[in-house]
Protein backbone atom coordinates (compact mmCIF):
# COMPACT_ATOMS: atom_id res chain seq x y z
CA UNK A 1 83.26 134.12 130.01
CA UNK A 2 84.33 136.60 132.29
CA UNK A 3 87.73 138.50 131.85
CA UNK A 4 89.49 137.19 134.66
CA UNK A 5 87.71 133.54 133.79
CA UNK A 6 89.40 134.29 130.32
CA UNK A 7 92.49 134.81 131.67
CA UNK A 8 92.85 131.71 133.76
CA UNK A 9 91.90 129.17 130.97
CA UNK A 10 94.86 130.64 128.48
CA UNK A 11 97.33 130.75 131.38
CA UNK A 12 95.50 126.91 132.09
CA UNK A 13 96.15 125.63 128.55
CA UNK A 14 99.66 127.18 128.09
CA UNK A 15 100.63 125.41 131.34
CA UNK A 16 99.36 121.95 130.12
CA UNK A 17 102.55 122.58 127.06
CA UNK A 18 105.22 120.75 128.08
CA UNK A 19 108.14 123.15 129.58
CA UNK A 20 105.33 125.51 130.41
CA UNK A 21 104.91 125.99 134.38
CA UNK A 22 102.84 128.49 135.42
CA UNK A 23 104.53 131.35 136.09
CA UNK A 24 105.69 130.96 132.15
CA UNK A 25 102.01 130.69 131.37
CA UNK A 26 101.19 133.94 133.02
CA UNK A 27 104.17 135.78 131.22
CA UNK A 28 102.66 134.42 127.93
CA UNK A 29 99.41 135.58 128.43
CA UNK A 30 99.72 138.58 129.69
CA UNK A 31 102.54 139.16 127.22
CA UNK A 32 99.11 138.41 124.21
CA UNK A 33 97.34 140.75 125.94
CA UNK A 34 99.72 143.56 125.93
CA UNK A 35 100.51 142.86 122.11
CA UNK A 36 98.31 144.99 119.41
CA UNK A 37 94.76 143.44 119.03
CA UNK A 38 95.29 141.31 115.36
CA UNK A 39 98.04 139.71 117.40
CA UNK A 40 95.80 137.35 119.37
CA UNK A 41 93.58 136.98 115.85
CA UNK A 42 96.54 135.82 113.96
CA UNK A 43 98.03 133.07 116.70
CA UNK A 44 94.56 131.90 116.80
CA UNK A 45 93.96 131.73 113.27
CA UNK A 46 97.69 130.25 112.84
CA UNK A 47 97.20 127.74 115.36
CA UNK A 48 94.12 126.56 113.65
CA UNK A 49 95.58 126.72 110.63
CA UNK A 50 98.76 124.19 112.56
CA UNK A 51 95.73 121.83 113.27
CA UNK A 52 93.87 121.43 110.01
CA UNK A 53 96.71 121.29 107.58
CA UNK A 54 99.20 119.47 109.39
CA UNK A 55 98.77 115.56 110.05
CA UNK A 56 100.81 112.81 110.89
CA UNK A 57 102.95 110.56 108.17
CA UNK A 58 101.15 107.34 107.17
CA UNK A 59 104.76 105.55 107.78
CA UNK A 60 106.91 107.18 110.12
CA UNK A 61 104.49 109.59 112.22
CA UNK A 62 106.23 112.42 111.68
CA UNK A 63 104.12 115.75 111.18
CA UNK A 64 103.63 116.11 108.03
CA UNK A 65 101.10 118.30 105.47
CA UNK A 66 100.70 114.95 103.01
CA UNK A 67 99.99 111.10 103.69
CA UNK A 68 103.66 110.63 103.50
CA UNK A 69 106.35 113.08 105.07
CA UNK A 70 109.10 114.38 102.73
CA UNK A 71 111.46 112.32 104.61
CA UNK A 72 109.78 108.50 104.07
CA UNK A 73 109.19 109.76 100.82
CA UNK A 74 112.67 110.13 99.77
CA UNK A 75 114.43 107.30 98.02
CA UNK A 76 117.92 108.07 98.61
CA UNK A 77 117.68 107.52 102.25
CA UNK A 78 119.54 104.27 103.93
CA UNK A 79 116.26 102.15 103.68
CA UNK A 80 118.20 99.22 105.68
CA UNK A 81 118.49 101.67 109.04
CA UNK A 82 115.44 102.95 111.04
CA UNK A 83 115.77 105.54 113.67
CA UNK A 84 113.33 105.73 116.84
CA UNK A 85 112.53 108.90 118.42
CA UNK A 86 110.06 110.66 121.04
CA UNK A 87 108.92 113.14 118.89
CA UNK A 88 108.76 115.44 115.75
CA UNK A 89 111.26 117.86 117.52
CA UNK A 90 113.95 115.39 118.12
CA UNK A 91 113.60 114.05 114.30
CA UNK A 92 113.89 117.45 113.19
CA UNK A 93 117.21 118.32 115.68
CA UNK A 94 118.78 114.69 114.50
CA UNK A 95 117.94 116.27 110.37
CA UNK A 96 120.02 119.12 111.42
CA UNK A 97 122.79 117.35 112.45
CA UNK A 98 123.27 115.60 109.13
CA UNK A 99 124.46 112.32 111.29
CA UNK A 100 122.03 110.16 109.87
CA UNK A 101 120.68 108.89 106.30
CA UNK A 102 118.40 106.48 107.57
CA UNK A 103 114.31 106.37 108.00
CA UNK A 104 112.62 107.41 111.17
CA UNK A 105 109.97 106.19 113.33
CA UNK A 106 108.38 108.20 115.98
CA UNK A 107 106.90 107.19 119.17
CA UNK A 108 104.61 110.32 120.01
CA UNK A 109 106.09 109.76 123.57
CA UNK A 110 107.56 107.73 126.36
CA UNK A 111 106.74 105.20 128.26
CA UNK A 112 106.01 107.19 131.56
CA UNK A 113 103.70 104.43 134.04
CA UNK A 114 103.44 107.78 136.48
CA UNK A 115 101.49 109.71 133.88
CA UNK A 116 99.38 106.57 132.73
CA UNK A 117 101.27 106.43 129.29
CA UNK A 118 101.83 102.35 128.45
CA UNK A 119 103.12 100.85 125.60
CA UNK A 120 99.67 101.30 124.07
CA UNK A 121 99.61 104.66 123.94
CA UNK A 122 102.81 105.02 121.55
CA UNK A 123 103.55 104.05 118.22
CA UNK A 124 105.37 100.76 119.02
CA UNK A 125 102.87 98.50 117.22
CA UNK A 126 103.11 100.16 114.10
CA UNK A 127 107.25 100.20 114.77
CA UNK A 128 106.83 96.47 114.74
CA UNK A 129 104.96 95.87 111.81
CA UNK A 130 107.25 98.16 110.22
CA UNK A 131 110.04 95.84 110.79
CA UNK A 132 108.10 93.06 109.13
CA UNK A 133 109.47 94.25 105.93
CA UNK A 134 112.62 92.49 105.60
CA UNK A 135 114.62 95.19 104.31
CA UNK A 136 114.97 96.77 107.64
CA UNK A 137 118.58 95.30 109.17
CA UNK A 138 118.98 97.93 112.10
CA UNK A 139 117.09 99.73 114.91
CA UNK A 140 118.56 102.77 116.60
CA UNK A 141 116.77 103.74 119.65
CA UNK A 142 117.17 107.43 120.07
CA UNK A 143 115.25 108.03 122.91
CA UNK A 144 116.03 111.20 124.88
CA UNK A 145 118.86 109.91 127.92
CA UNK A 146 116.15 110.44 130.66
CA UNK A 147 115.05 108.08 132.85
CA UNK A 148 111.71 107.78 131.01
CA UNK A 149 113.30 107.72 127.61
CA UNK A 150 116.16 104.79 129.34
CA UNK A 151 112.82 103.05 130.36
CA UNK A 152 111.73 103.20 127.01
CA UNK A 153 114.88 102.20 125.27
CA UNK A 154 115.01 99.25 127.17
CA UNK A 155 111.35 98.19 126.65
CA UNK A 156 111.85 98.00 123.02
CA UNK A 157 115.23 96.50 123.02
CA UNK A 158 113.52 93.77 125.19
CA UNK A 159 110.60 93.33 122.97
CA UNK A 160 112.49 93.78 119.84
CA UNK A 161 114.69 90.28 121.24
CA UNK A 162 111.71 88.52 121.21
CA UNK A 163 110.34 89.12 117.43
CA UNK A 164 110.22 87.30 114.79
CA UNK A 165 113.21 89.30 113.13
CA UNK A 166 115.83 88.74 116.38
CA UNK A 167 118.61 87.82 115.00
CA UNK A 168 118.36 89.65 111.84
CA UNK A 169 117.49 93.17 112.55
CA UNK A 170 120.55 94.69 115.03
CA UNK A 171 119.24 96.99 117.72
CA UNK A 172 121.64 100.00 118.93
CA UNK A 173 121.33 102.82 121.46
CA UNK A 174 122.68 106.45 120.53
CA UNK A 175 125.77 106.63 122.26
CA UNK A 176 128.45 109.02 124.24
CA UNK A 177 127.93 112.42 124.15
CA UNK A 178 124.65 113.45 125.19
CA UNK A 179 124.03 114.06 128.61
CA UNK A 180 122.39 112.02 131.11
CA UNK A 181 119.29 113.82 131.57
CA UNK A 182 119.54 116.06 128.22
CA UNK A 183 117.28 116.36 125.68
CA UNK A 184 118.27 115.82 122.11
CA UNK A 185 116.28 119.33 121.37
CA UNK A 186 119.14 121.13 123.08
CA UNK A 187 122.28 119.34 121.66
CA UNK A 188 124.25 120.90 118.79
CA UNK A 189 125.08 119.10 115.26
CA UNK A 190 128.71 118.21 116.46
CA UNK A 191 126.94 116.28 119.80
CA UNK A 192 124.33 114.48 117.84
CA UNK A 193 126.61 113.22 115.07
CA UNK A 194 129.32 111.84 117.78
CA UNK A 195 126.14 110.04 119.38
CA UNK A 196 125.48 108.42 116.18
CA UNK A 197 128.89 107.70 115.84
CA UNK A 198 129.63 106.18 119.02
CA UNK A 199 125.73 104.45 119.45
CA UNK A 200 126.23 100.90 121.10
CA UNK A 201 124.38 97.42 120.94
CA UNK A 202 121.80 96.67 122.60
CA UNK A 203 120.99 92.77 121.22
């Protein structure tokens, strides 16, 4: 691979990160380039290293360097009260905020029909079989307030109606607080415990 042809496919794969345009992608690779030489060595060895010792949780789908992340494994959470999410970033933002005991569940994404991602793409059939175990009594969607993450919300709260467990499991949306349009990545503890708070009903 030629230098130049080098160049391109770093400033190519840092640009398919989301928040990453191009320009940002040059200005990170050009900002390796300029560090000393280990530098490049050690984020490629770390990033391996992110790859093969990292998976994701058997229950929840949360990143995770066991079967189980610490999280599902921890007794003294509120097992009646599961929390959806996007990602692995948003669980770790809600943690932070110390407004919520509960379990988690993440989707790995949104619904987004533009980018081809359906409903079979995410974790929502293993959300549903989760909420085969009777213990479960409510479902907060905490999807970020975009309009993909609003689409996604109201999928579930739609399919979640139509279960076996309607009736019996109470579904809720995060509530005021959070932005239209924000991501839960860039809210601080005080916003993400009044959205917890204040979250609504949904069925």
């Amino acid at each position: 691979m030629t230098q130049g042809n080098a160049l391109e496919a770093v400033v190519r794969l840092l640009g398919e990160m989301p928040g990453i345009g191009g320009k940002t992608a040059q200005r990170l690779a050009y900002y390796v380039l300029a560090r000393e030489h280990d530098y490049a060595f050690q984020l490629a060895a770390a990033l391996r290293e992110l790859k093969e010792s990292l998976q994701w949780c058997r229950t929840c789908y949360n990143i995770s360097a066991t079967e189980q992340c610490d999280i599902c494994g921890r007794p003294d959470r509120e097992e009646q009260v599961v929390c959806v999410v996007e990602d692995a970033a948003n669980l770790a933002n809600i943690e932070r905020s110390g407004g919520f005991r509960g379990y988690y569940h993440v989707l790995q994404g949104v619904l987004s029909p533009v980018n081809g991602i359906g409903p079979e793409d995410l974790r929502i059939g293993e959300l549903f079989k989760r909420l085969e175990d009777e213990t479960v009594q409510e479902v907060i969607l905490a999807t970020n307030p975009t309009v993909e993450g609003e689409a996604t919300a109201m999928y579930l709260a739609d399919m979640l109606a139509n279960l076996p467990s309607a009736g019996k499991v109470k579904v809720t949306r995060i509530g005021v607080g959070i932005p239209i349009g924000a991501s839960l990545d860039y809210c601080d503890e005080v916003t993400m415990a009044k959205a917890f708070e204040n979250r609504r009903s949904l069925i």
